[in-house]
PDB file of N, CA and C in Angstrom:
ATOM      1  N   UNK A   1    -135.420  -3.370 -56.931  1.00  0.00           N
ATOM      2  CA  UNK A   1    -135.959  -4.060 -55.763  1.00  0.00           C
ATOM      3  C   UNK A   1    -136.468  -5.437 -56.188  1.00  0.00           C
ATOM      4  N   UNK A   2    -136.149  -6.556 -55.185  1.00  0.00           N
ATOM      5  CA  UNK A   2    -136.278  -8.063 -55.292  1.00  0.00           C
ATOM      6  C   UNK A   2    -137.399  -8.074 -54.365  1.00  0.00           C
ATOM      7  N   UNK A   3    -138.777  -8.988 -54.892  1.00  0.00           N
ATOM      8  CA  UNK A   3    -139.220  -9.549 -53.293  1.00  0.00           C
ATOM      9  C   UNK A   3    -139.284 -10.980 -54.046  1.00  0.00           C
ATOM     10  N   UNK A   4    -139.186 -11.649 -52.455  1.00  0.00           N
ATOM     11  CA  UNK A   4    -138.939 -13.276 -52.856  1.00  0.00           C
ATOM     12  C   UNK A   4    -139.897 -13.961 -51.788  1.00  0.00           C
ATOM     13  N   UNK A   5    -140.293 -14.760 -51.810  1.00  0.00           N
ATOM     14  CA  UNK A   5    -141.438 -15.234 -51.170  1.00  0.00           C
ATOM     15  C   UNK A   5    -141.476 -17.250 -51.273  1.00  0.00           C
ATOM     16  N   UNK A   6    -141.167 -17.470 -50.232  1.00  0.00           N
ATOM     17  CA  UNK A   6    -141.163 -19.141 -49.865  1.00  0.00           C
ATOM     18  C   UNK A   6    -142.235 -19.498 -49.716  1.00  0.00           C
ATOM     19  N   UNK A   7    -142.899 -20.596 -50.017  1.00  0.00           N
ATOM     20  CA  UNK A   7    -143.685 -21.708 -49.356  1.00  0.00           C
ATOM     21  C   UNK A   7    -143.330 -23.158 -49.613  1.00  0.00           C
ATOM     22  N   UNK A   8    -144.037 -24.243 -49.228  1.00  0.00           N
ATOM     23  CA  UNK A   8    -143.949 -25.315 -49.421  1.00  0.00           C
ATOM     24  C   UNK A   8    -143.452 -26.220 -47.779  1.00  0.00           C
ATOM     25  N   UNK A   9    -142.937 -25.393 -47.161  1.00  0.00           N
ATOM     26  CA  UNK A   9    -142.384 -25.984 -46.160  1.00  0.00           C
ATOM     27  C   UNK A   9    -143.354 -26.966 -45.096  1.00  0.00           C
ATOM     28  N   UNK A  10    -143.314 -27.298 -43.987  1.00  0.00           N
ATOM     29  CA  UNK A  10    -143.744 -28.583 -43.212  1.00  0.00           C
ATOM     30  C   UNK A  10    -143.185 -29.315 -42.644  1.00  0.00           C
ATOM     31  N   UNK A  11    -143.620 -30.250 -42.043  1.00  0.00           N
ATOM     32  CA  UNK A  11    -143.367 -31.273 -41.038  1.00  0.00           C
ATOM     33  C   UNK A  11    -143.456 -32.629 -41.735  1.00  0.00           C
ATOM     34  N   UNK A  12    -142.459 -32.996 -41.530  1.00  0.00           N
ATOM     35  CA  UNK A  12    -142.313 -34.838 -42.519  1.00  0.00           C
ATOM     36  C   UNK A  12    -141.522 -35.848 -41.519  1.00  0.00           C
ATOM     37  N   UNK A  13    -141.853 -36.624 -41.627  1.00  0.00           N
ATOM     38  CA  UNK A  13    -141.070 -38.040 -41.241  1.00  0.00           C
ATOM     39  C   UNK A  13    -139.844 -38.312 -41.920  1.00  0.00           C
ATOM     40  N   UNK A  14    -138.656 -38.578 -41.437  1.00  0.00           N
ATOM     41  CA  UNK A  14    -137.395 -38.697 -41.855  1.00  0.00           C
ATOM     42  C   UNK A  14    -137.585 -39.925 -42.900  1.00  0.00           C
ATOM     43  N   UNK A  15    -137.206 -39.333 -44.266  1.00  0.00           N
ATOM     44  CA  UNK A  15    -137.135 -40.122 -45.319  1.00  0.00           C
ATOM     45  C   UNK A  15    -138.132 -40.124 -46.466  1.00  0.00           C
ATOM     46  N   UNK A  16    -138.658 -39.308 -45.673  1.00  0.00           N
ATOM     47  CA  UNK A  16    -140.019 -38.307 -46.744  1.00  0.00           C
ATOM     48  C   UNK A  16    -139.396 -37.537 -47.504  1.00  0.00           C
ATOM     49  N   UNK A  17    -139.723 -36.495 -48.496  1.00  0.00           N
ATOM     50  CA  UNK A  17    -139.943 -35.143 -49.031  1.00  0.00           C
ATOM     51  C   UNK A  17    -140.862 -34.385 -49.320  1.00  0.00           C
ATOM     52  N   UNK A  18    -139.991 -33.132 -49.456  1.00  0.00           N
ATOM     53  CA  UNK A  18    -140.875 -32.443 -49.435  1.00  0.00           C
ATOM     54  C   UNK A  18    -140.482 -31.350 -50.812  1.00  0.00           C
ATOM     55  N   UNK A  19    -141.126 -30.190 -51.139  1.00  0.00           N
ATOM     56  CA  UNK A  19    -140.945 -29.746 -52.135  1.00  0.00           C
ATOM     57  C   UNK A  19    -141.116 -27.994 -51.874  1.00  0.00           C
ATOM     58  N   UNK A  20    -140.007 -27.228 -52.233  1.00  0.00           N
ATOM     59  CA  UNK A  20    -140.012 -26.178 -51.443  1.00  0.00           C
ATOM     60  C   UNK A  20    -140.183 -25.177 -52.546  1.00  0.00           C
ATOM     61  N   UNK A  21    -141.165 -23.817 -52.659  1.00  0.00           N
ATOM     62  CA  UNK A  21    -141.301 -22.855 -53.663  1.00  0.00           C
ATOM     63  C   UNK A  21    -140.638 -21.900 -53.595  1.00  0.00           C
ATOM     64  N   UNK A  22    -140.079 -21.135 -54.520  1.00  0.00           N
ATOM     65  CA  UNK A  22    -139.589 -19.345 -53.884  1.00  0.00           C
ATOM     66  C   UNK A  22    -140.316 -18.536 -55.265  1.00  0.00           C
ATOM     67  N   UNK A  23    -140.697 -17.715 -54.885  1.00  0.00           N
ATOM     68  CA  UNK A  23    -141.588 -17.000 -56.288  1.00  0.00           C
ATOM     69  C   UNK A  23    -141.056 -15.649 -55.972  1.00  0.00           C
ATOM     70  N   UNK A  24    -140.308 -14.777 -57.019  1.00  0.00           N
ATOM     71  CA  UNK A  24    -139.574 -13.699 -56.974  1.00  0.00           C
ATOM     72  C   UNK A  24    -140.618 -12.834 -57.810  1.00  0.00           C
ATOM     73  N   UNK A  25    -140.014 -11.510 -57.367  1.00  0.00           N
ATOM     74  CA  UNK A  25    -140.639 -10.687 -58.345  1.00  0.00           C
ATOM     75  C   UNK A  25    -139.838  -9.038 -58.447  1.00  0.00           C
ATOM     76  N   UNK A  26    -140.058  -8.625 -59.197  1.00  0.00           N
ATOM     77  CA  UNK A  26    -139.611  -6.808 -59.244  1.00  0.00           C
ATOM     78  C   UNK A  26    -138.513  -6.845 -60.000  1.00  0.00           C
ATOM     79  N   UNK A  27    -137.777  -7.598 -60.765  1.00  0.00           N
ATOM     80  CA  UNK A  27    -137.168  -7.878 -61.469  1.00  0.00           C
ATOM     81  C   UNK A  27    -137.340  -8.892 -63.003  1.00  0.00           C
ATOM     82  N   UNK A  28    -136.309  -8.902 -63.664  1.00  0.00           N
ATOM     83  CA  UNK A  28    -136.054 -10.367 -64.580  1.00  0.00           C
ATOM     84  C   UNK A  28    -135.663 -11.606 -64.752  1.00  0.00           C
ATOM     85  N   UNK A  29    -136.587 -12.196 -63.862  1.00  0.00           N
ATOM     86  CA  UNK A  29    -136.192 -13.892 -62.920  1.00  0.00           C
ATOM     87  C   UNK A  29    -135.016 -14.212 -63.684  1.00  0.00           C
ATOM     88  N   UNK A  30    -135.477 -14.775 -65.092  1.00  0.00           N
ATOM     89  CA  UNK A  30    -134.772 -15.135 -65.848  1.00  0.00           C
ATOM     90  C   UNK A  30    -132.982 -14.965 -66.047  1.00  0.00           C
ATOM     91  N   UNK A  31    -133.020 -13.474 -65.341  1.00  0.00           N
ATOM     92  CA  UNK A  31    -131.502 -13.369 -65.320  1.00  0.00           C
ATOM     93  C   UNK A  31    -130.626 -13.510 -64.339  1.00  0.00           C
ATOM     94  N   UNK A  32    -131.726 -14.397 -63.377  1.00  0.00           N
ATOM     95  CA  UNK A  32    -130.997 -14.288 -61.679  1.00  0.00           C
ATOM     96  C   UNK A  32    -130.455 -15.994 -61.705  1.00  0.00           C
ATOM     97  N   UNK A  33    -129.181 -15.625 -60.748  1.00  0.00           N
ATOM     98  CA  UNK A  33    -128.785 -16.802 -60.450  1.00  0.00           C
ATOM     99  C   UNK A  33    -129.314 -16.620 -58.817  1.00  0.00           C
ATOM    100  N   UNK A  34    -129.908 -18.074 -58.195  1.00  0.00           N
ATOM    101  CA  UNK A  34    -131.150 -18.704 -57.886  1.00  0.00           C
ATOM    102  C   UNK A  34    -130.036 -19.115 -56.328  1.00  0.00           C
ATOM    103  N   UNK A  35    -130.571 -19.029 -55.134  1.00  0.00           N
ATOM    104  CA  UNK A  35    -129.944 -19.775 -54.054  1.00  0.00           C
ATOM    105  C   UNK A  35    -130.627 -20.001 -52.888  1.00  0.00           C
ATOM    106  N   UNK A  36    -130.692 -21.370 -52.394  1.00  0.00           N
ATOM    107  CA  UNK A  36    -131.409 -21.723 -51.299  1.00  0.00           C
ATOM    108  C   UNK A  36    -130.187 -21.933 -50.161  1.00  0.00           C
ATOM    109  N   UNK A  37    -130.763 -21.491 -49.160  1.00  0.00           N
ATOM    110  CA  UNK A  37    -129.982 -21.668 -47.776  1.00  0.00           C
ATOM    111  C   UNK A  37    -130.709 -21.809 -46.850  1.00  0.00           C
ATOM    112  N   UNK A  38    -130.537 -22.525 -45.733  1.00  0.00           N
ATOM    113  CA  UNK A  38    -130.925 -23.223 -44.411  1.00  0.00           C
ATOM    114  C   UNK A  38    -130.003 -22.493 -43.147  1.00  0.00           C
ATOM    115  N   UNK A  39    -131.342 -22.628 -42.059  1.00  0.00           N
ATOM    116  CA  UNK A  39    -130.172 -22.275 -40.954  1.00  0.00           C
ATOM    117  C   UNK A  39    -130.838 -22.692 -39.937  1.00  0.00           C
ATOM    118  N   UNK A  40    -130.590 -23.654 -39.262  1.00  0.00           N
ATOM    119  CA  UNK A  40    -131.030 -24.403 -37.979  1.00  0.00           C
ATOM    120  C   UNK A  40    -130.957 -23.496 -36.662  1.00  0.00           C
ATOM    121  N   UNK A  41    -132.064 -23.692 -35.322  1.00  0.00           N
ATOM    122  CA  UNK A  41    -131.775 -23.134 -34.546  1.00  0.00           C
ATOM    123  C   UNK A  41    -130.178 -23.062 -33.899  1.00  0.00           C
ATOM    124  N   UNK A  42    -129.706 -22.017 -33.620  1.00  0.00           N
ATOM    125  CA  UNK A  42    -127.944 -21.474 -33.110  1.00  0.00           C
ATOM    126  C   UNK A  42    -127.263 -22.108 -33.781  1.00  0.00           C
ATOM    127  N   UNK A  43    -127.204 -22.445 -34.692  1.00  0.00           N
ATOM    128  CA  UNK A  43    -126.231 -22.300 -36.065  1.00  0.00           C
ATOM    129  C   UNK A  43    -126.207 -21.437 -37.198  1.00  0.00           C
ATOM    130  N   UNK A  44    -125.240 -21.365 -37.765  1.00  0.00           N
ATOM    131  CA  UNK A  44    -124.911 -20.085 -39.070  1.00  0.00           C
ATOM    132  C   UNK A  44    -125.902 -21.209 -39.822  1.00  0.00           C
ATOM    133  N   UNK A  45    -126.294 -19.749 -40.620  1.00  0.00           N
ATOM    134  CA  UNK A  45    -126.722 -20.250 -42.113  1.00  0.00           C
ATOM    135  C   UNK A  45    -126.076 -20.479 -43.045  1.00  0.00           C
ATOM    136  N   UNK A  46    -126.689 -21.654 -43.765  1.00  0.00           N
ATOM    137  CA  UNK A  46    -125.668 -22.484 -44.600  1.00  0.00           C
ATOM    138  C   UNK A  46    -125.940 -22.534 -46.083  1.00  0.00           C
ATOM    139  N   UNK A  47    -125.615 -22.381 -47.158  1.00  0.00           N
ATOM    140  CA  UNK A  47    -125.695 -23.177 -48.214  1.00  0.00           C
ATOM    141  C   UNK A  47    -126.362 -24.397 -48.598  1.00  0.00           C
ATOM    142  N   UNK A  48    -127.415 -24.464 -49.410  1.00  0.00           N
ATOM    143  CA  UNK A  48    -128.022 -25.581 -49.564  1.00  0.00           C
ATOM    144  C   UNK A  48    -127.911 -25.895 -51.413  1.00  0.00           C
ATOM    145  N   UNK A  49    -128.234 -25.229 -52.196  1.00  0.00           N
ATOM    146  CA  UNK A  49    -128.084 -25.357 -53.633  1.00  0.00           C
ATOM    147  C   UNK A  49    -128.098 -23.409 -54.272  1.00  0.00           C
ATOM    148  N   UNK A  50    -127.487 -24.053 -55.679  1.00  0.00           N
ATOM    149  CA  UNK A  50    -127.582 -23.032 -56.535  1.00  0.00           C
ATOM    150  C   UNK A  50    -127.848 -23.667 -58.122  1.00  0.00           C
ATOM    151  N   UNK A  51    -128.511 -22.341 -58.600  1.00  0.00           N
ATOM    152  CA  UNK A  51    -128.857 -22.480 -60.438  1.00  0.00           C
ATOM    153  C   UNK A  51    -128.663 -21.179 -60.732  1.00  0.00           C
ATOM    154  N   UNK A  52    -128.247 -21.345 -61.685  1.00  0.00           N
ATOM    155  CA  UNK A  52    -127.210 -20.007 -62.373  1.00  0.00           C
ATOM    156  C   UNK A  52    -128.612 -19.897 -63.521  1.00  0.00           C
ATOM    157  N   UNK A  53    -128.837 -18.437 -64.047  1.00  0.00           N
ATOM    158  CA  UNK A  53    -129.218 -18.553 -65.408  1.00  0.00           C
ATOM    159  C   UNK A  53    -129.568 -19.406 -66.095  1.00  0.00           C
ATOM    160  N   UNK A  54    -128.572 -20.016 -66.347  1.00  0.00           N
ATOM    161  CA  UNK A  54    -128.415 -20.541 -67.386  1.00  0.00           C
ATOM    162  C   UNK A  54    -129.121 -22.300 -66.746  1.00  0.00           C
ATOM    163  N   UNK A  55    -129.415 -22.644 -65.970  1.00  0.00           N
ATOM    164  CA  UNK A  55    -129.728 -23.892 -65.861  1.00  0.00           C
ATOM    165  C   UNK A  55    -128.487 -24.923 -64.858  1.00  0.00           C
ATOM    166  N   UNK A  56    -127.616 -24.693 -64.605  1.00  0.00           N
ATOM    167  CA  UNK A  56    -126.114 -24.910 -63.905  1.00  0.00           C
ATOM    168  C   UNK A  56    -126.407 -25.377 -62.673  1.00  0.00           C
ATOM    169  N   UNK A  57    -126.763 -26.409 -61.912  1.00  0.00           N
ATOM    170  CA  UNK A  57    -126.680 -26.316 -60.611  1.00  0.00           C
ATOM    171  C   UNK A  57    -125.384 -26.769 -60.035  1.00  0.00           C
ATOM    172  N   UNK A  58    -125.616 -26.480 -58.453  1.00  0.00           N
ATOM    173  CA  UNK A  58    -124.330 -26.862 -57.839  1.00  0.00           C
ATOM    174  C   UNK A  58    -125.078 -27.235 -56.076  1.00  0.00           C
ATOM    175  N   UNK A  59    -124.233 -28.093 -55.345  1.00  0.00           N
ATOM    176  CA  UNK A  59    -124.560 -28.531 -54.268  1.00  0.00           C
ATOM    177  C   UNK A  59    -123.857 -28.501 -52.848  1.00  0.00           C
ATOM    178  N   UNK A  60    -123.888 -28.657 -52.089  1.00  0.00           N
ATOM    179  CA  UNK A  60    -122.612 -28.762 -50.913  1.00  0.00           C
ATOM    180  C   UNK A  60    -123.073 -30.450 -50.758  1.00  0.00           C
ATOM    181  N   UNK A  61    -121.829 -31.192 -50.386  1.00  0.00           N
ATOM    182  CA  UNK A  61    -121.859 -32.853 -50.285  1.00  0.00           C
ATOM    183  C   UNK A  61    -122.971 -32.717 -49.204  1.00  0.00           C
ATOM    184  N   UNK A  62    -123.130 -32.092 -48.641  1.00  0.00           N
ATOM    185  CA  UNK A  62    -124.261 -32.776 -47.515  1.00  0.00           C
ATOM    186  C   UNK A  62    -125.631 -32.979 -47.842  1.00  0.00           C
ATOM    187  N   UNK A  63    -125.979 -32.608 -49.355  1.00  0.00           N
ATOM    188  CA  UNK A  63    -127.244 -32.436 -49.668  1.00  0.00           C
ATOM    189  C   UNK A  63    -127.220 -33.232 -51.316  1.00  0.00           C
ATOM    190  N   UNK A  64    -126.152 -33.163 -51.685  1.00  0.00           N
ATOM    191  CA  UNK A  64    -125.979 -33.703 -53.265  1.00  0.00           C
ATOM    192  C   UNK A  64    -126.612 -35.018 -53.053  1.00  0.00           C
ATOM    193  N   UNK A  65    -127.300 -35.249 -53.947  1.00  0.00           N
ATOM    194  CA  UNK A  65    -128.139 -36.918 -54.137  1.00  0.00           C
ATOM    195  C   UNK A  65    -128.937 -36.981 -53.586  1.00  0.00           C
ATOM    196  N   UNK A  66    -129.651 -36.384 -52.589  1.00  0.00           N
ATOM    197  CA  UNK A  66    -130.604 -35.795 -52.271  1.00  0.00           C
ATOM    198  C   UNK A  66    -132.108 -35.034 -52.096  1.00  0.00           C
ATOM    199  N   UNK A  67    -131.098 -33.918 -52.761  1.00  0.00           N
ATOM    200  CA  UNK A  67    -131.726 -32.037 -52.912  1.00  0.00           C
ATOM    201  C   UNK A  67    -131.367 -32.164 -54.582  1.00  0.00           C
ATOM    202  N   UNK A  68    -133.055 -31.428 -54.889  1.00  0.00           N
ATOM    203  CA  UNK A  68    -132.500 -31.063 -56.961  1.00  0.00           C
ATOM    204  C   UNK A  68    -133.223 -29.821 -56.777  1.00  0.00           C
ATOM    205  N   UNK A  69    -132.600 -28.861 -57.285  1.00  0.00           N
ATOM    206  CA  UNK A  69    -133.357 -27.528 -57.391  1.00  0.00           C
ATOM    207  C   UNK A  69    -133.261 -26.780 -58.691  1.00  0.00           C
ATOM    208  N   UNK A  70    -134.273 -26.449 -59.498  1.00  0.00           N
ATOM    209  CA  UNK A  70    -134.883 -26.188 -60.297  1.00  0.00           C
ATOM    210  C   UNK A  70    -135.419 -25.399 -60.810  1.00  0.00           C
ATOM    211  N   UNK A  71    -135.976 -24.411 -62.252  1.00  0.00           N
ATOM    212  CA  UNK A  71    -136.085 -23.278 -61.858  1.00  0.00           C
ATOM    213  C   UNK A  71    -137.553 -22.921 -63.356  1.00  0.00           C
ATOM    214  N   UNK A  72    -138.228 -22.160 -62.999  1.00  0.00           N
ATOM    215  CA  UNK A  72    -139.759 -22.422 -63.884  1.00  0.00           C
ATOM    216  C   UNK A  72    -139.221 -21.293 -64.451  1.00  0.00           C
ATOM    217  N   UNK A  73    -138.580 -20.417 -65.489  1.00  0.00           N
ATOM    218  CA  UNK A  73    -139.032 -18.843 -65.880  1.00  0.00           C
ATOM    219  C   UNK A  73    -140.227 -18.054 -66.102  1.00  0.00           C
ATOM    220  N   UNK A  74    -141.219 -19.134 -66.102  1.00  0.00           N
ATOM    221  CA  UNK A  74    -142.375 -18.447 -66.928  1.00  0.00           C
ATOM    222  C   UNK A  74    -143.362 -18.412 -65.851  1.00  0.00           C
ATOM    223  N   UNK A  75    -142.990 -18.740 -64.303  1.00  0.00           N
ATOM    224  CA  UNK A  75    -143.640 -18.770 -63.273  1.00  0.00           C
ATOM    225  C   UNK A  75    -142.752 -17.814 -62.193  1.00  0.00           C
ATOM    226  N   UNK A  76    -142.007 -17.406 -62.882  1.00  0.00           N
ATOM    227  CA  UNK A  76    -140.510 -16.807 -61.772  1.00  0.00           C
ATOM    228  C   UNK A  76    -140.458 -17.511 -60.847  1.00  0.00           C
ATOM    229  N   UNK A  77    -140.033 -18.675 -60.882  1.00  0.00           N
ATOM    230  CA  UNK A  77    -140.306 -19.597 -59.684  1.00  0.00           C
ATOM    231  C   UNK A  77    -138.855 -20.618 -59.650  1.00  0.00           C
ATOM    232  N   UNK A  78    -138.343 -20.593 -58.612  1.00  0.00           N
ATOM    233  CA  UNK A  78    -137.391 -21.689 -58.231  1.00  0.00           C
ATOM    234  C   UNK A  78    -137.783 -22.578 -57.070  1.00  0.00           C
ATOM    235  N   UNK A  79    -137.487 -23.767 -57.450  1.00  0.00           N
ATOM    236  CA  UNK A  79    -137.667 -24.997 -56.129  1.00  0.00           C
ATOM    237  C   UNK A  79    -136.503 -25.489 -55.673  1.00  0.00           C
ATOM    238  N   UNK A  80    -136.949 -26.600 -54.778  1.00  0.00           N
ATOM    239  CA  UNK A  80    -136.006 -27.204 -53.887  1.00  0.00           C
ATOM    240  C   UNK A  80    -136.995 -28.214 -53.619  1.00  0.00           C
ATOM    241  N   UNK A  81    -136.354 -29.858 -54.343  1.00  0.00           N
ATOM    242  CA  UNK A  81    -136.925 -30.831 -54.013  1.00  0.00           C
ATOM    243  C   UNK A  81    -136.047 -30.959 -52.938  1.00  0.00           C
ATOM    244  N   UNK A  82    -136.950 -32.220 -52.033  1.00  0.00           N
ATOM    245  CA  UNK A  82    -135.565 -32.424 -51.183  1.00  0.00           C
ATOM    246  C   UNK A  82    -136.413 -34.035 -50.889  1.00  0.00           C
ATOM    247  N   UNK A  83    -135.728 -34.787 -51.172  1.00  0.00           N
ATOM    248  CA  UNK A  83    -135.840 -35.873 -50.735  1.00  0.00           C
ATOM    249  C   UNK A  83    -134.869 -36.991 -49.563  1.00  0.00           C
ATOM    250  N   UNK A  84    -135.207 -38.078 -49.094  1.00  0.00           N
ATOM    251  CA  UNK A  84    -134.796 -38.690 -48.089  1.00  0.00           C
ATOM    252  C   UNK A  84    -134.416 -37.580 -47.030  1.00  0.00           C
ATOM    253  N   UNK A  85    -135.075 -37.260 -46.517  1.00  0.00           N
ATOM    254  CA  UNK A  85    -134.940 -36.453 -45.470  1.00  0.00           C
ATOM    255  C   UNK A  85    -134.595 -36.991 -44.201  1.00  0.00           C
ATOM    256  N   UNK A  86    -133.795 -36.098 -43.259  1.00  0.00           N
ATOM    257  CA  UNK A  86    -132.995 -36.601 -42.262  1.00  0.00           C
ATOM    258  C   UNK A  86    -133.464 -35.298 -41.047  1.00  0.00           C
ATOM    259  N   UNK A  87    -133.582 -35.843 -40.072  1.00  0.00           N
ATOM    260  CA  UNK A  87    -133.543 -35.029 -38.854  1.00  0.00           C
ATOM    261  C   UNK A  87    -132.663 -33.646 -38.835  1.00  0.00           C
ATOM    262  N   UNK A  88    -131.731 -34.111 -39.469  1.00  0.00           N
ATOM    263  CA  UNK A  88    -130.406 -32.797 -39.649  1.00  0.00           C
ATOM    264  C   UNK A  88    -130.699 -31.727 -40.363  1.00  0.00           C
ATOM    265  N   UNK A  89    -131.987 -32.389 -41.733  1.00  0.00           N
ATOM    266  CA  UNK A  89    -132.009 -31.349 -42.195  1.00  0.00           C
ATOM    267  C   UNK A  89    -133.396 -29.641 -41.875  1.00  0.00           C
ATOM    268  N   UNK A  90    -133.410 -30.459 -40.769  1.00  0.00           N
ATOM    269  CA  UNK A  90    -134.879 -29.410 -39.928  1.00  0.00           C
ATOM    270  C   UNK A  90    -133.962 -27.918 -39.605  1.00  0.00           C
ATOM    271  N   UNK A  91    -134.636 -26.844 -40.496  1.00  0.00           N
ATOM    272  CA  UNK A  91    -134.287 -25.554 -40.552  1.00  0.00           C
ATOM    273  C   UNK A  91    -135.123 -24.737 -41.105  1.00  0.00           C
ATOM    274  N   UNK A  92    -134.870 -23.141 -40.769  1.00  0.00           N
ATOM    275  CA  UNK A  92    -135.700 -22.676 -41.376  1.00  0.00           C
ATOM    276  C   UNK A  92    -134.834 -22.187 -43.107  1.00  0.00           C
ATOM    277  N   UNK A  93    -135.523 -22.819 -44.175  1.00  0.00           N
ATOM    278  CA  UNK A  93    -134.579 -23.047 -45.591  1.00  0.00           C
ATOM    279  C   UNK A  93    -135.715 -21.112 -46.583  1.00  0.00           C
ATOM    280  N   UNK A  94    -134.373 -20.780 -46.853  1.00  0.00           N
ATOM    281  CA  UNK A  94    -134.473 -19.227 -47.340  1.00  0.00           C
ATOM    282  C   UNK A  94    -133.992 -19.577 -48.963  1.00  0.00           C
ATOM    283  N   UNK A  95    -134.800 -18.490 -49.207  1.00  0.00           N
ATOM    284  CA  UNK A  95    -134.331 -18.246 -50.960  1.00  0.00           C
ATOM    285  C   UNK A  95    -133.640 -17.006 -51.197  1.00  0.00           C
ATOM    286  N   UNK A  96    -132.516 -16.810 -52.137  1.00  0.00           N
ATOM    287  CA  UNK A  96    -131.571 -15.590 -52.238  1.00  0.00           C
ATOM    288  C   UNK A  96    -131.093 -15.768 -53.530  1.00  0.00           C
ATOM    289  N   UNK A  97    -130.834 -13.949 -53.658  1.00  0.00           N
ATOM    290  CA  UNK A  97    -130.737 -13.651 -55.302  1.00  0.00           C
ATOM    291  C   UNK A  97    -129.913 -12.306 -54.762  1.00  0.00           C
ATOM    292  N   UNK A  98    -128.771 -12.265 -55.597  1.00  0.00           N
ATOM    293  CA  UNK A  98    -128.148 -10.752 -55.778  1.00  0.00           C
ATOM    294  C   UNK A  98    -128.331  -9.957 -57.066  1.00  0.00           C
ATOM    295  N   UNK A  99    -129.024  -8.730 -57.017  1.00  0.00           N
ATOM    296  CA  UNK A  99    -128.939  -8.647 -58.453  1.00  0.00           C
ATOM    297  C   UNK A  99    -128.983  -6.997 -57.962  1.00  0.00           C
ATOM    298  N   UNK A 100    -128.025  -6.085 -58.940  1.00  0.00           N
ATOM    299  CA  UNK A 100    -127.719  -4.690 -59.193  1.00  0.00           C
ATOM    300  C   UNK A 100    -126.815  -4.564 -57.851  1.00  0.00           C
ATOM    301  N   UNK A 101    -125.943  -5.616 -57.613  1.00  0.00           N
ATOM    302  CA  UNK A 101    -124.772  -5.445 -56.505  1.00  0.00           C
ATOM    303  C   UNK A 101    -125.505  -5.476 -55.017  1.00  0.00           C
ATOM    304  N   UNK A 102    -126.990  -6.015 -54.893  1.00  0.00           N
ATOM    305  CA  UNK A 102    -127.643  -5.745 -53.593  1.00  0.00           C
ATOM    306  C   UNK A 102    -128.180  -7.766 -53.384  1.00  0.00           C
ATOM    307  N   UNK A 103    -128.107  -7.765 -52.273  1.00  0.00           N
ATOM    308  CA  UNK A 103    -128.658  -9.590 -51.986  1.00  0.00           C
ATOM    309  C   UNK A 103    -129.739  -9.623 -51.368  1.00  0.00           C
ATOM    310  N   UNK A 104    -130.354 -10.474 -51.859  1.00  0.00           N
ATOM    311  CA  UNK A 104    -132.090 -10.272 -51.240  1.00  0.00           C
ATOM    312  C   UNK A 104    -132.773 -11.291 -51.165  1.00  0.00           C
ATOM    313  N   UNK A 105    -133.197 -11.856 -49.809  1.00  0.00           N
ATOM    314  CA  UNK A 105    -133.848 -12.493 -48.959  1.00  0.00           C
ATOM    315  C   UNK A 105    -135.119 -12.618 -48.920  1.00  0.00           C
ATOM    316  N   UNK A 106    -135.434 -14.188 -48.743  1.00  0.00           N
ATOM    317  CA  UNK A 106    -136.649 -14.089 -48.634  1.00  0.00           C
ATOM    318  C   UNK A 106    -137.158 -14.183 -46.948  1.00  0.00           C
ATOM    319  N   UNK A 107    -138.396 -14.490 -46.379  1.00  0.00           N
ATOM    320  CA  UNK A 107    -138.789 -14.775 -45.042  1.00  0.00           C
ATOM    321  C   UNK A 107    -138.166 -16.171 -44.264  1.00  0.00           C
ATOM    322  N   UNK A 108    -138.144 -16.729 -45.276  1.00  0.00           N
ATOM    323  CA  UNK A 108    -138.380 -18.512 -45.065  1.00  0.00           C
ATOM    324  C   UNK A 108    -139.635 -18.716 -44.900  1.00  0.00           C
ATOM    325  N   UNK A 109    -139.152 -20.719 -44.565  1.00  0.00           N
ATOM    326  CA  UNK A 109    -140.408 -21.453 -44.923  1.00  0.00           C
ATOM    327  C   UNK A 109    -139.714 -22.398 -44.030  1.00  0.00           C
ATOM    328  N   UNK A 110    -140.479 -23.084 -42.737  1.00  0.00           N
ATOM    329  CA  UNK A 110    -139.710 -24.150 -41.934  1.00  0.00           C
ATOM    330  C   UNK A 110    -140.508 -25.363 -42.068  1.00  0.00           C
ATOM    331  N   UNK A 111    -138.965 -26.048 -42.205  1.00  0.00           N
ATOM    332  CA  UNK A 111    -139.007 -27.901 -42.299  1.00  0.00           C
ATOM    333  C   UNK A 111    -138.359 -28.244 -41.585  1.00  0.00           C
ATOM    334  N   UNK A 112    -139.490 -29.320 -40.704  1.00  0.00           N
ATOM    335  CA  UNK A 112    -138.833 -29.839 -39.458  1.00  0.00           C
ATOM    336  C   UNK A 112    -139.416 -31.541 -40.045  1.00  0.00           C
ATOM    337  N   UNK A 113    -138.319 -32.266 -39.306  1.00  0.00           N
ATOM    338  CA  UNK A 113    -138.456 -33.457 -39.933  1.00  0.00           C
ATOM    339  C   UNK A 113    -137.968 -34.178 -38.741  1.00  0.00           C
ATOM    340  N   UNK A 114    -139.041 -34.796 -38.514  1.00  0.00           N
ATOM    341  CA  UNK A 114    -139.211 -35.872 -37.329  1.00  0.00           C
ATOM    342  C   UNK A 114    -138.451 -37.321 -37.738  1.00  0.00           C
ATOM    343  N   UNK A 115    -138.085 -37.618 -36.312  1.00  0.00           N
ATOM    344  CA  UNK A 115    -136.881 -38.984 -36.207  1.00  0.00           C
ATOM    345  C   UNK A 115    -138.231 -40.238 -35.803  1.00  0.00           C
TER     346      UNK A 115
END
């Protein structure tokens, strides 16, 4: 069993950032590969970043140069900077980990970002 737990989220002015937490537990952080996803009101949820183990990230173009996400082991803790922020990116942004063939969710944390 995974529990994962967001904070950091808020309300910013487009072109601000902000800095987003996920703090896992019931497992060996260390061996999880790490994923943030967003999902705006009546739209699918989307992909926002990943970190593998090993330190590896990866992005979807809509967020690369952006979004850096990051990962503490010794805090079991992964982030999500997100800078220059855009109206588009107001969602509620989730943290996710699969580990023993099961995927596990956190609550979220909502960022809404004013025009």
């Amino acid at each position: 069993q995974v529990q994962l737990a967001e904070s950091g989220g808020g309300l910013v002015q487009a072109g601000g950032s902000l800095r987003l937490a996920c703090v896992a537990s019931g497992t060996i952080f260390s061996r999880l590969e790490m994923a943030w996803y967003r999902q705006a009101p009546g739209k699918q949820r989307e992909w926002v970043a990943t970190i593998t183990s090993g330190g590896n990230t990866n992005y979807p173009d809509s967020v690369k140069g952006r979004f850096t996400i990051s990962r503490d082991n010794a805090k079991n803790t992964v982030y999500l900077q997100m800078n220059s922020l855009k109206p588009e990116d107001t969602a509620n942004y989730y943290c996710r980990t699969t580990f023993s063939f099961r995927t596990y969710w956190g609550r979220g944390t909502q960022v809404t970002v004013s025009s």
